[in-house]
Every structure is written in C-alpha cells, then in structure tokens.
PDB file of N, CA and C in Angstrom:
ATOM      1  N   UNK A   1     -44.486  97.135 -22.518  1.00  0.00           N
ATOM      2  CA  UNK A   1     -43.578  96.006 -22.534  1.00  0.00           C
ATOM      3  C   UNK A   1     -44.344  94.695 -22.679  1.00  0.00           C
ATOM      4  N   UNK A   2     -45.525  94.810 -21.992  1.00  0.00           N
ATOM      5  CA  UNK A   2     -46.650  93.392 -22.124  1.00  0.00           C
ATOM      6  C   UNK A   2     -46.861  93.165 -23.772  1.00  0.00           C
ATOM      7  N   UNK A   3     -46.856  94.134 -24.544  1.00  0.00           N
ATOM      8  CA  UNK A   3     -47.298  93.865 -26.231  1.00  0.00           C
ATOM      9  C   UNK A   3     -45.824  93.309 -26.618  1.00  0.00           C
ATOM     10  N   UNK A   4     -45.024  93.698 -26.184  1.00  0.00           N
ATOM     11  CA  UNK A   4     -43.485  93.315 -26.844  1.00  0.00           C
ATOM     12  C   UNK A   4     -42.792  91.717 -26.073  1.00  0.00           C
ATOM     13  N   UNK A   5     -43.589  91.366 -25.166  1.00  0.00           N
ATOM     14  CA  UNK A   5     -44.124  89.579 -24.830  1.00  0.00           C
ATOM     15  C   UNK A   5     -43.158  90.145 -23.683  1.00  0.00           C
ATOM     16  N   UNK A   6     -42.872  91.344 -22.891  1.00  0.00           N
ATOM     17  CA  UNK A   6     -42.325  90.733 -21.873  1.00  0.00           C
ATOM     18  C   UNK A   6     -42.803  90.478 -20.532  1.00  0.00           C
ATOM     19  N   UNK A   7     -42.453  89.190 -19.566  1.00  0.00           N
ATOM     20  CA  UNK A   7     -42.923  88.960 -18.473  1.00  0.00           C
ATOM     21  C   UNK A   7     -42.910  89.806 -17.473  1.00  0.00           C
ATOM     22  N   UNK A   8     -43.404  90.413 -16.137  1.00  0.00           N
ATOM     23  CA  UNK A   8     -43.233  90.502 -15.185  1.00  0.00           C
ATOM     24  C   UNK A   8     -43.554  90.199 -14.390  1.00  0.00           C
ATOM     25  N   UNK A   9     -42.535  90.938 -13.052  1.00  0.00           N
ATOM     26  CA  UNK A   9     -42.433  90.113 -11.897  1.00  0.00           C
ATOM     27  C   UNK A   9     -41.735  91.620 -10.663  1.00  0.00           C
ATOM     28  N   UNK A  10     -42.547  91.288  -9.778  1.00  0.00           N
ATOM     29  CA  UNK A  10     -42.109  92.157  -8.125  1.00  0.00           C
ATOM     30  C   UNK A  10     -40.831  91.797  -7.899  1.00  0.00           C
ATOM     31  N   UNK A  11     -39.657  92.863  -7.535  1.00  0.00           N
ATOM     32  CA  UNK A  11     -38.495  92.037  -7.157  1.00  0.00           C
ATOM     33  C   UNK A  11     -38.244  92.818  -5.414  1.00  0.00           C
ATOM     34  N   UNK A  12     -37.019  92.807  -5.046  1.00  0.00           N
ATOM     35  CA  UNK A  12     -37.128  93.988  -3.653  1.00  0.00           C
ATOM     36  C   UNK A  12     -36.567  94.971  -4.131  1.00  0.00           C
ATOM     37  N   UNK A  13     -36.367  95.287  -5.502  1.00  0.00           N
ATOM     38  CA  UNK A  13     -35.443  96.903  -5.665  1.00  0.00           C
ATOM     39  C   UNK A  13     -36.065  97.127  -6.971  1.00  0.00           C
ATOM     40  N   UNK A  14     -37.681  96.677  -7.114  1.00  0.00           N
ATOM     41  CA  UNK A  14     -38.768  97.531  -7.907  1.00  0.00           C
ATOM     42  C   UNK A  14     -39.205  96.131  -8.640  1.00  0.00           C
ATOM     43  N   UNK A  15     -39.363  96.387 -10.043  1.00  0.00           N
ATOM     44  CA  UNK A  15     -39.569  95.562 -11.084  1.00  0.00           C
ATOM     45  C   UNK A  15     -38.699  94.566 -12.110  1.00  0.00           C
ATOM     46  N   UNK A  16     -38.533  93.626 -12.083  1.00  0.00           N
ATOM     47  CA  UNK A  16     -37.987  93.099 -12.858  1.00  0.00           C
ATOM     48  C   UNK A  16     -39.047  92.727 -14.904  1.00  0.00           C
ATOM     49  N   UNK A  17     -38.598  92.885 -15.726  1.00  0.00           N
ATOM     50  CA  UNK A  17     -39.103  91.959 -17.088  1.00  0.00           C
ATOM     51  C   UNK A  17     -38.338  91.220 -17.928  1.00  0.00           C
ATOM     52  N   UNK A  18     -38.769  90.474 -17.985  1.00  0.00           N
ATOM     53  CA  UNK A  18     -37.195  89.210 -18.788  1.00  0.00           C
ATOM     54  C   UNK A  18     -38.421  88.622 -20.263  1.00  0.00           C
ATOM     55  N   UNK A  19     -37.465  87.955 -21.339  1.00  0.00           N
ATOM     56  CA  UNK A  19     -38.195  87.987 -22.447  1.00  0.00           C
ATOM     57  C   UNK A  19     -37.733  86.766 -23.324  1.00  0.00           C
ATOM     58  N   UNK A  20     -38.146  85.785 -23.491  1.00  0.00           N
ATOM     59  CA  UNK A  20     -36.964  84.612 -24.445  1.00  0.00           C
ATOM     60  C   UNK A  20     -36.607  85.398 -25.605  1.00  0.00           C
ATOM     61  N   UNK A  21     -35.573  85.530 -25.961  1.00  0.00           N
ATOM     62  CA  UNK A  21     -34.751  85.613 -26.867  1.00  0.00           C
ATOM     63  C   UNK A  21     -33.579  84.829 -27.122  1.00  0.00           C
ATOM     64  N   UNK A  22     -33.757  83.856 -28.294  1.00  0.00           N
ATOM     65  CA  UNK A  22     -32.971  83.334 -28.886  1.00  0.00           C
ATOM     66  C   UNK A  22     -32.618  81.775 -28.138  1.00  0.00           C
ATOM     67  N   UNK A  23     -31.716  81.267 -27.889  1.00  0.00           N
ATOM     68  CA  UNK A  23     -31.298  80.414 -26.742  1.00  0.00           C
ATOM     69  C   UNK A  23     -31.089  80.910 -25.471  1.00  0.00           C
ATOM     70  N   UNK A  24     -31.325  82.300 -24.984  1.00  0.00           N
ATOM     71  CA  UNK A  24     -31.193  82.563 -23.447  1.00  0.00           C
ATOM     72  C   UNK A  24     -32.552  84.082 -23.658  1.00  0.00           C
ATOM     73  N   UNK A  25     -32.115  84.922 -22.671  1.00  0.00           N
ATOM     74  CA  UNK A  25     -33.499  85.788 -21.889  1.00  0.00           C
ATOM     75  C   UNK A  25     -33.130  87.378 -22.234  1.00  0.00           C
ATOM     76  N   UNK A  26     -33.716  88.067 -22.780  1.00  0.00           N
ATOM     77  CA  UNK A  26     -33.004  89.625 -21.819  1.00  0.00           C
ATOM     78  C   UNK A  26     -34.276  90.045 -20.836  1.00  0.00           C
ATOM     79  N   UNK A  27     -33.348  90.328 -19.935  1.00  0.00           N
ATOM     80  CA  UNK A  27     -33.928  91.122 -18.504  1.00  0.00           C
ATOM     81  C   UNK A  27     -33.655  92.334 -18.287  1.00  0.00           C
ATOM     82  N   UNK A  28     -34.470  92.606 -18.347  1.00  0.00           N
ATOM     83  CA  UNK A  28     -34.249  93.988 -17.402  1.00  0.00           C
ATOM     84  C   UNK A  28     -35.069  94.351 -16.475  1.00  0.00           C
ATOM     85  N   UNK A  29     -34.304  95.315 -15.214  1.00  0.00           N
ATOM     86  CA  UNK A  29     -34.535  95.856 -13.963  1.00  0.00           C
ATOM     87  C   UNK A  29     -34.817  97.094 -13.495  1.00  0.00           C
ATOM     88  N   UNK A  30     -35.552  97.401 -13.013  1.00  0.00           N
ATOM     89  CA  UNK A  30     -35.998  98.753 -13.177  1.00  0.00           C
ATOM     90  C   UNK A  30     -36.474  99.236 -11.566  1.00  0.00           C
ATOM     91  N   UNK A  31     -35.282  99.686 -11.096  1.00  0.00           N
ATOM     92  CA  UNK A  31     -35.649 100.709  -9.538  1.00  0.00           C
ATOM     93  C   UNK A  31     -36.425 101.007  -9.355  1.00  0.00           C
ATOM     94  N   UNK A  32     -37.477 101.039  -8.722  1.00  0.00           N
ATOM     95  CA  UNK A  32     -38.574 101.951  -8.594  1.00  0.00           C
ATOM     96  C   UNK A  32     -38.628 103.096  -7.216  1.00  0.00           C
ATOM     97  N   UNK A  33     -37.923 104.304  -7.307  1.00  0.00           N
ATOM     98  CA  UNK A  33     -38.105 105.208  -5.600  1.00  0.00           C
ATOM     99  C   UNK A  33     -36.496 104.898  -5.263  1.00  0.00           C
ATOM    100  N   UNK A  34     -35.633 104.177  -5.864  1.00  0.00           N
ATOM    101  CA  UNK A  34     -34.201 104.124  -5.525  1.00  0.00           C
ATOM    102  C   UNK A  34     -33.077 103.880  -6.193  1.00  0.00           C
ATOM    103  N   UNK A  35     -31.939 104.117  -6.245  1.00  0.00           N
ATOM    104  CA  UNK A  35     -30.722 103.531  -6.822  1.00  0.00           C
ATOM    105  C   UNK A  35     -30.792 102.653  -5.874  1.00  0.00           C
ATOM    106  N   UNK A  36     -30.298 101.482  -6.582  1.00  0.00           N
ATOM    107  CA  UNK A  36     -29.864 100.268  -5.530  1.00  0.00           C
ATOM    108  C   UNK A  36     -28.526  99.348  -6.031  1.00  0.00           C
ATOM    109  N   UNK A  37     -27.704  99.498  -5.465  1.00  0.00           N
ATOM    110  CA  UNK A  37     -26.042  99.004  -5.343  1.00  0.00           C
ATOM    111  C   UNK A  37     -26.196  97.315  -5.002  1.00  0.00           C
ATOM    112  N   UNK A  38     -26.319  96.803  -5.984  1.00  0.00           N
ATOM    113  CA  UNK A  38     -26.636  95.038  -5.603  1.00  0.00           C
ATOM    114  C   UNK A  38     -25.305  94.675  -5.079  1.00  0.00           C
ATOM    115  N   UNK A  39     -23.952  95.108  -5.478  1.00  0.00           N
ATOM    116  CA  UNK A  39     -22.513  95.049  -4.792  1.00  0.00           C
ATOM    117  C   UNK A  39     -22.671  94.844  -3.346  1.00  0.00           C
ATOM    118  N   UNK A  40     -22.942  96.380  -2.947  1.00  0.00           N
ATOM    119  CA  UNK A  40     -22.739  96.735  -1.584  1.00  0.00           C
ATOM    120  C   UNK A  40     -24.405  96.440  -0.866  1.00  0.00           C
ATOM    121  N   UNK A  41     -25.230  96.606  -1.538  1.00  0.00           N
ATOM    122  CA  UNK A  41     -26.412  96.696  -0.781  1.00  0.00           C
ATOM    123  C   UNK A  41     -27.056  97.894  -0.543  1.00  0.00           C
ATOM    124  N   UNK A  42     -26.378  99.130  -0.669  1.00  0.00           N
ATOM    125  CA  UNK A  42     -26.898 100.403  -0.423  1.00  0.00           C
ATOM    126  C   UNK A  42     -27.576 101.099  -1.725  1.00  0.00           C
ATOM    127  N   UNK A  43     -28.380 101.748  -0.768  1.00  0.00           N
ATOM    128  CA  UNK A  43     -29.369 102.222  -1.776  1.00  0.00           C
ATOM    129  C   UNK A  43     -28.975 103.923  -1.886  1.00  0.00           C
ATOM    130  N   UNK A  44     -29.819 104.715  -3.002  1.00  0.00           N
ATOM    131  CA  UNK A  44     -29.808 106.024  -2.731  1.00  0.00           C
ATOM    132  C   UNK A  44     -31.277 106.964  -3.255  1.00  0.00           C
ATOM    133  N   UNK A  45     -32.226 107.081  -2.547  1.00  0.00           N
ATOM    134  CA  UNK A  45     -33.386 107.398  -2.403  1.00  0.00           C
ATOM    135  C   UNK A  45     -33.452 108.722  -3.992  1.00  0.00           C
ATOM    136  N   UNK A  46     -34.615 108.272  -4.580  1.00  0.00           N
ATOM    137  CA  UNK A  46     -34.493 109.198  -5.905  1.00  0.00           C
ATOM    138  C   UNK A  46     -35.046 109.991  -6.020  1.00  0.00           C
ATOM    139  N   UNK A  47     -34.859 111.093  -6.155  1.00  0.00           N
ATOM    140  CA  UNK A  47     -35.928 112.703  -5.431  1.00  0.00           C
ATOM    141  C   UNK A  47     -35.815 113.146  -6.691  1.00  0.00           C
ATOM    142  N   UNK A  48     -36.810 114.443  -6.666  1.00  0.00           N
ATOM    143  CA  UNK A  48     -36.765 115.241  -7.910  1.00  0.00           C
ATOM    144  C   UNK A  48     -35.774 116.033  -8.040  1.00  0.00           C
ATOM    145  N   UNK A  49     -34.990 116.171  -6.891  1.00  0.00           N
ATOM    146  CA  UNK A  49     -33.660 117.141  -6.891  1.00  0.00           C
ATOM    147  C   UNK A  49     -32.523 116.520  -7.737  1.00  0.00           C
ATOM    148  N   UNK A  50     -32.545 115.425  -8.110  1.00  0.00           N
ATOM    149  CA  UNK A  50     -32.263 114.399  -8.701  1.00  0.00           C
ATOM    150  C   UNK A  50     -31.861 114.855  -9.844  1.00  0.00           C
ATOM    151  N   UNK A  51     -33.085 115.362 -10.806  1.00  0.00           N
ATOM    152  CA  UNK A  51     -33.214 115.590 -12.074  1.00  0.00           C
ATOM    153  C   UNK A  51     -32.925 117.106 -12.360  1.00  0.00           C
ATOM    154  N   UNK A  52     -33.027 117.878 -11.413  1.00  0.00           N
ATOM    155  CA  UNK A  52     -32.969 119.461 -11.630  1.00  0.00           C
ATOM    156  C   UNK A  52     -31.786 119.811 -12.723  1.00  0.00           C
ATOM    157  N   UNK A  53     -31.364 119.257 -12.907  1.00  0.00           N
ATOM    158  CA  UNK A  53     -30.036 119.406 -14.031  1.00  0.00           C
ATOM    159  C   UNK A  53     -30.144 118.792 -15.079  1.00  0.00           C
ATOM    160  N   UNK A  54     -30.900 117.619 -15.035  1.00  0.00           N
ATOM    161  CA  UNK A  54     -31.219 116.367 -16.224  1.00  0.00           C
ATOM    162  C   UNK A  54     -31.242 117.173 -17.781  1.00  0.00           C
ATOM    163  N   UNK A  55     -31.544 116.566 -18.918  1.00  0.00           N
ATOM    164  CA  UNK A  55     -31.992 117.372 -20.187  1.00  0.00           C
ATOM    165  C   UNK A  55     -32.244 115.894 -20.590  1.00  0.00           C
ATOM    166  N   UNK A  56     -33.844 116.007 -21.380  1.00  0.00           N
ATOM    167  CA  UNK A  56     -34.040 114.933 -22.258  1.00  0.00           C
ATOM    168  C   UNK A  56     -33.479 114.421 -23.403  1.00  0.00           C
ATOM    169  N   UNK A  57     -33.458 113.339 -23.656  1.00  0.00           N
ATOM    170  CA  UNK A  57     -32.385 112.374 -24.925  1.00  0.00           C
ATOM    171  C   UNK A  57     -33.494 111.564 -25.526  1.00  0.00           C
ATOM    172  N   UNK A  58     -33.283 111.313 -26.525  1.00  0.00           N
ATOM    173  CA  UNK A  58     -34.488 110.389 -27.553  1.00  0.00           C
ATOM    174  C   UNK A  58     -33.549 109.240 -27.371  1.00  0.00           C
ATOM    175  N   UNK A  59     -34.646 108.299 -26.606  1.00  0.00           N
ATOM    176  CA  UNK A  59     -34.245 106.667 -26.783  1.00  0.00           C
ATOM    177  C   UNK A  59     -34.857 105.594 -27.822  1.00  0.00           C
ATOM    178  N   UNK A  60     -34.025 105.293 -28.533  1.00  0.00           N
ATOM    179  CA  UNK A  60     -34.811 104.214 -29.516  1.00  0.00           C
ATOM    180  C   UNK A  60     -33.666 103.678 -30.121  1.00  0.00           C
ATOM    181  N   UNK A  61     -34.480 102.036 -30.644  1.00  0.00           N
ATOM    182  CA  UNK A  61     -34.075 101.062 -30.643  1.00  0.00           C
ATOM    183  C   UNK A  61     -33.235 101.076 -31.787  1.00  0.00           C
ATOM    184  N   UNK A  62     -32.285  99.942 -32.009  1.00  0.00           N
ATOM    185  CA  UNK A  62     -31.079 100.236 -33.285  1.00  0.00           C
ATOM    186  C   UNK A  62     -31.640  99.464 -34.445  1.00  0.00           C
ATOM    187  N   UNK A  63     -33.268  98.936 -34.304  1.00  0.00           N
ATOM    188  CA  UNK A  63     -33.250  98.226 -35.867  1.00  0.00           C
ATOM    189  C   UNK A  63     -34.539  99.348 -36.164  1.00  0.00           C
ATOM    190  N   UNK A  64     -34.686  99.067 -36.939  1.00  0.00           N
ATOM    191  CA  UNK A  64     -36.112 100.115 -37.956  1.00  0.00           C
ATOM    192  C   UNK A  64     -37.169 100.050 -37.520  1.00  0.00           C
ATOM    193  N   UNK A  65     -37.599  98.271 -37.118  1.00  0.00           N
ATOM    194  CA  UNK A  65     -39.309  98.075 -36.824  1.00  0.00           C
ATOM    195  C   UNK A  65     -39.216  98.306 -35.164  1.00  0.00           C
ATOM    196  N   UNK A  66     -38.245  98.655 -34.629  1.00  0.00           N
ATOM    197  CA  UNK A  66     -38.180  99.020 -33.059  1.00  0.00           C
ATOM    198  C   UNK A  66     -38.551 101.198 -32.636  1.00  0.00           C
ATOM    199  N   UNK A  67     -37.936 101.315 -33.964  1.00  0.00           N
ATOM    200  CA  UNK A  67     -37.550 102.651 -33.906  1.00  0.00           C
ATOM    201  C   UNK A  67     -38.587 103.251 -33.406  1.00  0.00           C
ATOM    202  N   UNK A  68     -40.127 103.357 -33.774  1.00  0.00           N
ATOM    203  CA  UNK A  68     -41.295 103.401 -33.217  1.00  0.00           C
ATOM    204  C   UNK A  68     -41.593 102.773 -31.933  1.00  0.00           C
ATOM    205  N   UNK A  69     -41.177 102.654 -31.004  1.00  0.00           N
ATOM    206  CA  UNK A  69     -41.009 102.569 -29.985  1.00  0.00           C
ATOM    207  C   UNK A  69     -40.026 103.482 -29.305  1.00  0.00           C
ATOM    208  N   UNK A  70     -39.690 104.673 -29.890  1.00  0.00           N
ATOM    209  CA  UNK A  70     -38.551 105.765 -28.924  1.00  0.00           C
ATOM    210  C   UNK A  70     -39.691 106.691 -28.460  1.00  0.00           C
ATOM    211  N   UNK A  71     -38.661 107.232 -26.971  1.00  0.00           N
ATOM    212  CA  UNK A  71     -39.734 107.978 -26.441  1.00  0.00           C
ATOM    213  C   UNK A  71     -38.365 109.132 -25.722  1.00  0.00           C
ATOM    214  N   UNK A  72     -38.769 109.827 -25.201  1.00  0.00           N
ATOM    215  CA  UNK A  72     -38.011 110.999 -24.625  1.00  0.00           C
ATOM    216  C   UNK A  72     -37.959 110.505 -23.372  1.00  0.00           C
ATOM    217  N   UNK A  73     -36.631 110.524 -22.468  1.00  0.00           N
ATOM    218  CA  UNK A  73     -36.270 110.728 -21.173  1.00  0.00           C
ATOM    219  C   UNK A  73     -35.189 111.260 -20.634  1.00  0.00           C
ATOM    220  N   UNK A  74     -36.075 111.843 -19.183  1.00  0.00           N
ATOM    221  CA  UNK A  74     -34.326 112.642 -18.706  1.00  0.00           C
ATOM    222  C   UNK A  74     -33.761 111.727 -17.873  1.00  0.00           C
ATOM    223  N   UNK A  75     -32.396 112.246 -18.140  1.00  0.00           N
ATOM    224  CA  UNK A  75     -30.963 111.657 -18.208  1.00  0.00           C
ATOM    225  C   UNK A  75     -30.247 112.522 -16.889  1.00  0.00           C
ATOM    226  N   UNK A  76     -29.582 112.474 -16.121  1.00  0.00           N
ATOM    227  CA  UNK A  76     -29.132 113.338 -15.315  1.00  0.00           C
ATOM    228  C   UNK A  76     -27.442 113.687 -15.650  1.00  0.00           C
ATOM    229  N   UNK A  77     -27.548 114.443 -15.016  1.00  0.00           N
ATOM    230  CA  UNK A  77     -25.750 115.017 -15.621  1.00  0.00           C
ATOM    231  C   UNK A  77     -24.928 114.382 -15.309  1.00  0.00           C
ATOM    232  N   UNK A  78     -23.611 113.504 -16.362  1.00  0.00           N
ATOM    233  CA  UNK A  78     -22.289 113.124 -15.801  1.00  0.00           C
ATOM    234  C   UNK A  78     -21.865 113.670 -14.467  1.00  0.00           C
ATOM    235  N   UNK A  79     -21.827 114.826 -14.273  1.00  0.00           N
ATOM    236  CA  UNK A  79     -21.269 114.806 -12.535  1.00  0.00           C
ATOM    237  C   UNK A  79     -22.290 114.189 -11.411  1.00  0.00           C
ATOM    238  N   UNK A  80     -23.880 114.402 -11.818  1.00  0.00           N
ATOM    239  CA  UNK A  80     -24.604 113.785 -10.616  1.00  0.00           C
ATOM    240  C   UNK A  80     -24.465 111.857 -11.433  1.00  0.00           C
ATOM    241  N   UNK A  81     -23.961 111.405 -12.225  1.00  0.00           N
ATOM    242  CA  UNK A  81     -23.480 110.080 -12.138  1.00  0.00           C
ATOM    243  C   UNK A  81     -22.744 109.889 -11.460  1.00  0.00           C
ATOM    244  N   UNK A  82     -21.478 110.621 -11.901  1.00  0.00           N
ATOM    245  CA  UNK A  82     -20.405 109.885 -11.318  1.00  0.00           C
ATOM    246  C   UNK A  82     -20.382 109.988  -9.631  1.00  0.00           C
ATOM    247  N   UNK A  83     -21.426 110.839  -9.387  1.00  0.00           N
ATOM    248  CA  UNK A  83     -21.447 111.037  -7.743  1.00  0.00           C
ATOM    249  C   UNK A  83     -22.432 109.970  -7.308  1.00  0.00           C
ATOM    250  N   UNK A  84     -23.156 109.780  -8.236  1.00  0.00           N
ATOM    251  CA  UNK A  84     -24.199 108.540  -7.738  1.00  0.00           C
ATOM    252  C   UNK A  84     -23.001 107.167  -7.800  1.00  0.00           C
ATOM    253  N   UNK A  85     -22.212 106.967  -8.846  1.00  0.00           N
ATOM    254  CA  UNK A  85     -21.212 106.052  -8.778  1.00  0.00           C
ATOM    255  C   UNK A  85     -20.257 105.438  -7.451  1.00  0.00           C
ATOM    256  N   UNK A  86     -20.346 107.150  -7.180  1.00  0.00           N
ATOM    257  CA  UNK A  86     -19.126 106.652  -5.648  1.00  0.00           C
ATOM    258  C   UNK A  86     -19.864 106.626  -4.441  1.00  0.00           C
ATOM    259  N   UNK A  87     -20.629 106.736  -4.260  1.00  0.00           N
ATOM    260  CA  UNK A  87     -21.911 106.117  -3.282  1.00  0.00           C
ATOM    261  C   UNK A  87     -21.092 104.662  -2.546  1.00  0.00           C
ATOM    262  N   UNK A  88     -20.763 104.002  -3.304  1.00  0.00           N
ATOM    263  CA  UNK A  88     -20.567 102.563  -3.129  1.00  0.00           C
ATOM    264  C   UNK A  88     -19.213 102.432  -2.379  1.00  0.00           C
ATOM    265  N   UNK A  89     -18.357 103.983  -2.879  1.00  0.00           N
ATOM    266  CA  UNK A  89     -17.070 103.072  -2.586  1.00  0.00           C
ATOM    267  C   UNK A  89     -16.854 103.086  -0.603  1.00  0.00           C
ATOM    268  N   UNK A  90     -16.097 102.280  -0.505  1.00  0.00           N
ATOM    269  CA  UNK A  90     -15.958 101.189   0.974  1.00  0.00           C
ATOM    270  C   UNK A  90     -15.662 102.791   1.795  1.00  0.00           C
ATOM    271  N   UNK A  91     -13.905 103.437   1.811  1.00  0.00           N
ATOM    272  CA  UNK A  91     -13.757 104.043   3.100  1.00  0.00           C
ATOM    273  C   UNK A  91     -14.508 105.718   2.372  1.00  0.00           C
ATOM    274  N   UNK A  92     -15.012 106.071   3.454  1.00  0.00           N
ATOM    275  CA  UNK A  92     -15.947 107.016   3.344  1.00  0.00           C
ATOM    276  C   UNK A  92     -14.775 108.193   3.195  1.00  0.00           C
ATOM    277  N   UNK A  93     -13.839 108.509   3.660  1.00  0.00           N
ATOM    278  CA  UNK A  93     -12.922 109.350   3.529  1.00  0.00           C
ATOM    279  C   UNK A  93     -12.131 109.484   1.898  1.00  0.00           C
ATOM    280  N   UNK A  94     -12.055 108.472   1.274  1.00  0.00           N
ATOM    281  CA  UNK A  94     -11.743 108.247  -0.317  1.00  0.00           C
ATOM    282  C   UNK A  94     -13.151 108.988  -1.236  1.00  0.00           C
ATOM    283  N   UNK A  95     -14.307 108.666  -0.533  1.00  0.00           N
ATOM    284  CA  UNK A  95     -15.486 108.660  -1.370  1.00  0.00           C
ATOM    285  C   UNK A  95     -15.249 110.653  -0.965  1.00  0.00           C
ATOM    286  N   UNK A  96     -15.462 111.078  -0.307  1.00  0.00           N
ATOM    287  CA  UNK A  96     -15.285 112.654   0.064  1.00  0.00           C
ATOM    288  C   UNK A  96     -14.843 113.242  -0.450  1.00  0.00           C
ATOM    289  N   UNK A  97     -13.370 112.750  -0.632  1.00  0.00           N
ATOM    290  CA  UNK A  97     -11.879 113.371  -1.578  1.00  0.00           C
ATOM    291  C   UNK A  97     -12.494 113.507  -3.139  1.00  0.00           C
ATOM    292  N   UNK A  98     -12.767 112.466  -3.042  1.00  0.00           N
ATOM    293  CA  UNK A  98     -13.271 112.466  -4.825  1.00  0.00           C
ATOM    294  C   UNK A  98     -14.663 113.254  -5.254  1.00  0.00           C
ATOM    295  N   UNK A  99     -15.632 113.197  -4.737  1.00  0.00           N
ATOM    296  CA  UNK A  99     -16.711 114.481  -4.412  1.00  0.00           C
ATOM    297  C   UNK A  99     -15.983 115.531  -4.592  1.00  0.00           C
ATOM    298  N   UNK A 100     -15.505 116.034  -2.922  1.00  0.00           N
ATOM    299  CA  UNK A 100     -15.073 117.652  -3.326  1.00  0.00           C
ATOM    300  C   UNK A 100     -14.423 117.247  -4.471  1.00  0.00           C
ATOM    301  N   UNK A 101     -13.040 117.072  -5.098  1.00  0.00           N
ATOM    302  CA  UNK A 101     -12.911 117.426  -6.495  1.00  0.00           C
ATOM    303  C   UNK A 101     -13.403 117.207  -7.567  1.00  0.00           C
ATOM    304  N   UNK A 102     -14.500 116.335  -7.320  1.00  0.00           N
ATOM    305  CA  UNK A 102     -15.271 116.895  -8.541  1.00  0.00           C
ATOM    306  C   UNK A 102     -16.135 117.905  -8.374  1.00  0.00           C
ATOM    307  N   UNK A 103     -16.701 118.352  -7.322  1.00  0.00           N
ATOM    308  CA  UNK A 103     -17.638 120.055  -7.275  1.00  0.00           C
ATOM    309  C   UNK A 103     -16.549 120.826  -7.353  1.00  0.00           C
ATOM    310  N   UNK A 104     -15.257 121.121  -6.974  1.00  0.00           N
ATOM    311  CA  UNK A 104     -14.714 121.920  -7.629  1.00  0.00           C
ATOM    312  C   UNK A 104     -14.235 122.102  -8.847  1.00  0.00           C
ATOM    313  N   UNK A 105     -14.333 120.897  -9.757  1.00  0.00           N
ATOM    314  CA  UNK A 105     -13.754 121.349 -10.953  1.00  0.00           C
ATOM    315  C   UNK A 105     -14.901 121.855 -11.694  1.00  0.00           C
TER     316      UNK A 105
END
C-alpha cells in the first residue's frame, strides 16, 4: 500500500490508510485480531474457526493498470456473515431467534 502513496496510521481497532484522491481521501480500515462494531462498540475476537468454511475469491481492481495488483483471499460463508452481522443487535433474545433459524435452515 506504501508504493500505491498510501499513508499510515495506529488506530484502536488495528490500522487505518487514507490516500488523496481527487478533492477528498479514500480510507480504509483494517481490524487487526477483531471484528469491531463502531455502532455499538462490541467487538468479536477472530479465530481460525472463523475461516473453516471460508473458500478463496480473486480480488482485483476494476481498471486494467490496477488489475495487477489482485491477490487471492478467504472470504467466509454468508451464514457465518450474517451471524457476525447480528452480533450487534440490542435485545439478546431477538439476536438468538434469528441464529437458531438460521442454523436450522
């Protein structure tokens, strides 16, 4: 990211790199050891159990002279998203309901 001019910087929920582009910045943030819920504040610790389901996806960029820059990473499965998703929500009894039905379907 340092060859592609971007800055960094220590944040409390890993790394931040931000980059001038154009009249404003892109940033990006990058967890390091956690999901972290900037909403709520809660975090969810990132284990290798994590990935046991994952399958790698080719990431690369949408113009031509970027494209050389794709690299392979795993991705974890729509159901361990959407379970990482409801992490956040408020009454813990809503967040449950919606779990079990999604391991059962």
């Amino acid at each position: 990211m340092e060859y592609l001019g971007y800055g960094y910087r220590e944040t409390e929920f890993g790394i931040a790199r931000s980059k001038k582009f154009d009249e404003g910045f892109i940033d990006i943030h990058i967890s390091v050891g956690k999901i972290l819920d900037i909403s709520t504040g809660l975090s969810i610790p990132v284990t290798d159990e994590l990935f046991d389901e994952a399958h790698e996806i080719l990431v690369e960029g949408y113009y031509d002279e970027s494209k050389q820059f794709a690299s392979k990473n795993p991705v974890v499965s729509l159901e361990t998203l959407l379970l990482l998703k409801l992490v956040p929500v408020r009454r813990e009894k809503d967040a449950m309901d919606i779990m079990a039905l999604l391991i059962d379907r």
